[in-house]
N, C-alpha and C. Protein backbone atom coordinates (compact mmCIF):
# COMPACT_ATOMS: atom_id res chain seq x y z
N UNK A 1 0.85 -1.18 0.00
CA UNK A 1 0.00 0.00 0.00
C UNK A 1 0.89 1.24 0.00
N UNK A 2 0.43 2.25 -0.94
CA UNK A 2 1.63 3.45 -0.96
C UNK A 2 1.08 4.01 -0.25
N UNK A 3 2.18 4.62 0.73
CA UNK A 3 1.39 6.24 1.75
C UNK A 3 0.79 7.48 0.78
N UNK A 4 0.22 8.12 1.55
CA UNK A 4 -0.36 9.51 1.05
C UNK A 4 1.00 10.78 0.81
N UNK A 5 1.84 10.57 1.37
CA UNK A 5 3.16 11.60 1.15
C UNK A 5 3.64 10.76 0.02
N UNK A 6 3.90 9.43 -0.36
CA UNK A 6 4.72 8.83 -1.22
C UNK A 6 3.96 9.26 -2.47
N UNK A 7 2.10 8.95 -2.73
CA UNK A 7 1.64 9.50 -3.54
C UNK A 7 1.88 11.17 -4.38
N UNK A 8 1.66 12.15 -3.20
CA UNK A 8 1.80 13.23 -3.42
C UNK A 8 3.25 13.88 -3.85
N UNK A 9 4.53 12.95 -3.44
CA UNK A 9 6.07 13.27 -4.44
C UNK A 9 6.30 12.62 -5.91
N UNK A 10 5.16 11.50 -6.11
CA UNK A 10 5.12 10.86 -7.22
C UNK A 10 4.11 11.62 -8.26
N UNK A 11 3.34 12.51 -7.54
CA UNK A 11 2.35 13.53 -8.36
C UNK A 11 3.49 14.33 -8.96
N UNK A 12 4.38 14.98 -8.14
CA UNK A 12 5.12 16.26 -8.40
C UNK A 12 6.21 15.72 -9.26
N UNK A 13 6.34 14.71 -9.31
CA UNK A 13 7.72 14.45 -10.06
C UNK A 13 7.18 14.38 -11.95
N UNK A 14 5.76 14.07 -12.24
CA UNK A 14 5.59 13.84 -13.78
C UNK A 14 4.31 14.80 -13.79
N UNK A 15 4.88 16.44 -13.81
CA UNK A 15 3.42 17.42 -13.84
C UNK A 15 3.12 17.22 -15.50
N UNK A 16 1.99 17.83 -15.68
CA UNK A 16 1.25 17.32 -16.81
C UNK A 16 2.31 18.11 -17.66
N UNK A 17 2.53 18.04 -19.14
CA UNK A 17 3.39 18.99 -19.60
C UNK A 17 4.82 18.71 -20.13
N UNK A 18 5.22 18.38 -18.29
CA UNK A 18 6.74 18.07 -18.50
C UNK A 18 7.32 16.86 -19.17
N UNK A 19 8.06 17.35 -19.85
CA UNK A 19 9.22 16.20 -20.42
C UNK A 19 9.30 14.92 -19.86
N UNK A 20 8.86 14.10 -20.51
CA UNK A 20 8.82 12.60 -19.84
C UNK A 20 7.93 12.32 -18.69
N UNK A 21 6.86 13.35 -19.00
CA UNK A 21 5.79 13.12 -18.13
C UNK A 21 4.57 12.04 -18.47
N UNK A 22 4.14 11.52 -18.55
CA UNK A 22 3.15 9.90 -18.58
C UNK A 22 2.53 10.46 -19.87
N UNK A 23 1.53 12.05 -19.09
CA UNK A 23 0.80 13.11 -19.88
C UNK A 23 1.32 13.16 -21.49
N UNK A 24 2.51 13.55 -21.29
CA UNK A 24 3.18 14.21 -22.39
C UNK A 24 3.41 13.14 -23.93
N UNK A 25 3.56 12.03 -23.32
CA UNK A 25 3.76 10.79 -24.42
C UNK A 25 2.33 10.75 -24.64
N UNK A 26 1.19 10.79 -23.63
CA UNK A 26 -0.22 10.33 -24.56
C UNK A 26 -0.58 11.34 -25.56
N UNK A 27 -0.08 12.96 -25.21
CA UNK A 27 -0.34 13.52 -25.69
C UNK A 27 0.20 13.15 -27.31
N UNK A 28 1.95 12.98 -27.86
CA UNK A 28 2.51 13.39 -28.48
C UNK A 28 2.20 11.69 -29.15
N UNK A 29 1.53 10.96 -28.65
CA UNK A 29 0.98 9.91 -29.46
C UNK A 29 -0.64 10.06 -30.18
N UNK A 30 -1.44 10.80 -29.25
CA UNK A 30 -2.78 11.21 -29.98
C UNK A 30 -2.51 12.30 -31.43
N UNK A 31 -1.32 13.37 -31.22
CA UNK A 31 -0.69 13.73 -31.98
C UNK A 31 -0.50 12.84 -33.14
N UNK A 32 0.19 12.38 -33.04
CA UNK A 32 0.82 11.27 -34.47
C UNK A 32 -0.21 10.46 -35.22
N UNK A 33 -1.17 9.92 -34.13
CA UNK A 33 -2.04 8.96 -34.72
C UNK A 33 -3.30 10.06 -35.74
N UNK A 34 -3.53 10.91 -35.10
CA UNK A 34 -4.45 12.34 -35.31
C UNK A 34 -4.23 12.90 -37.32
N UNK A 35 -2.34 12.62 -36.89
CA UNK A 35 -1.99 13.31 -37.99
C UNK A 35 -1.99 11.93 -39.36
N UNK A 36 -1.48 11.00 -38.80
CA UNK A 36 -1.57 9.83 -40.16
C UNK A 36 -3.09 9.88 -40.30
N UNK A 37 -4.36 9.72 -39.57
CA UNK A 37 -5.54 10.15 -40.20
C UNK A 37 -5.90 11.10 -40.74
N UNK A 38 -5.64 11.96 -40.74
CA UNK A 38 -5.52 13.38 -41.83
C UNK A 38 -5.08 13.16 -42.78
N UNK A 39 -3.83 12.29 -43.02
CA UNK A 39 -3.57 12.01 -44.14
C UNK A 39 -4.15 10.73 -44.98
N UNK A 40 -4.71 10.54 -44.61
CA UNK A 40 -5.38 9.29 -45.07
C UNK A 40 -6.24 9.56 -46.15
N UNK A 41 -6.66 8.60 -47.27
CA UNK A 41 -7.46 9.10 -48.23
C UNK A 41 -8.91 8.82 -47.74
N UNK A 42 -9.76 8.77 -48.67
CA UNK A 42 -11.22 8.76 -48.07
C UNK A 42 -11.60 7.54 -49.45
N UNK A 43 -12.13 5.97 -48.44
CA UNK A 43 -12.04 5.02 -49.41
C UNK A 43 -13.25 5.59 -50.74
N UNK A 44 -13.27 5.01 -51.68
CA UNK A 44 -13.91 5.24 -52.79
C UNK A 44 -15.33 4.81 -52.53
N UNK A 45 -15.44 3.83 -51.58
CA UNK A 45 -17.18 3.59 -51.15
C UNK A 45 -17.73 4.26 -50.42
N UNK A 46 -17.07 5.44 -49.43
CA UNK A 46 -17.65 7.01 -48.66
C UNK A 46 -17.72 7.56 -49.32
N UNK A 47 -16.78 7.59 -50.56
CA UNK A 47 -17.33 8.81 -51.47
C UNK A 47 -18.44 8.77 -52.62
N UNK A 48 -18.71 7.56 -52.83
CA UNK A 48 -19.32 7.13 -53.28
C UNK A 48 -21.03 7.35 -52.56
N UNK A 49 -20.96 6.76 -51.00
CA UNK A 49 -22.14 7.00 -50.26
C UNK A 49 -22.65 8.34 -50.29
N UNK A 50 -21.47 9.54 -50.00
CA UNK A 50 -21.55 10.41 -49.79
C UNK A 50 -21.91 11.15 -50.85
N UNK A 51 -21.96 10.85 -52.18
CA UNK A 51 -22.14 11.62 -53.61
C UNK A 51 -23.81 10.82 -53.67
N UNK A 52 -24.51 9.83 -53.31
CA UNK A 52 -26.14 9.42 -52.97
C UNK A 52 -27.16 10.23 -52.01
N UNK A 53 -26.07 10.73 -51.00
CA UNK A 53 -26.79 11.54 -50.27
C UNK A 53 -27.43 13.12 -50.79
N UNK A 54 -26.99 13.57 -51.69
CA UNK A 54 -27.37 14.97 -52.33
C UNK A 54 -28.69 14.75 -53.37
């Protein structure tokens, strides 16, 4: 069982933000994944659906 002081130096050591903070990798991975979908094409059967709808 961790104490309540052991918790609260393990808060301060990875603030959201910082460099090699837990935060910072999910961030700079939602990043990456975010951006290869942007680049992605749009398959030919959405565009397809999507040109029925008008």
């Amino acid at each position: 069982m961790v104490s309540n002081a052991k918790r609260k130096v393990e808060r301060k050591a990875s603030k959201p933000g910082e460099a090699g903070a837990p935060d910072s990798n999910v961030g700079q991975a939602l990043r990456s994944v975010y951006d290869e979908a942007i680049d992605e094409a749009i398959p030919p059967e959405m565009l397809d659906l999507l040109g029925k709808l008008k």
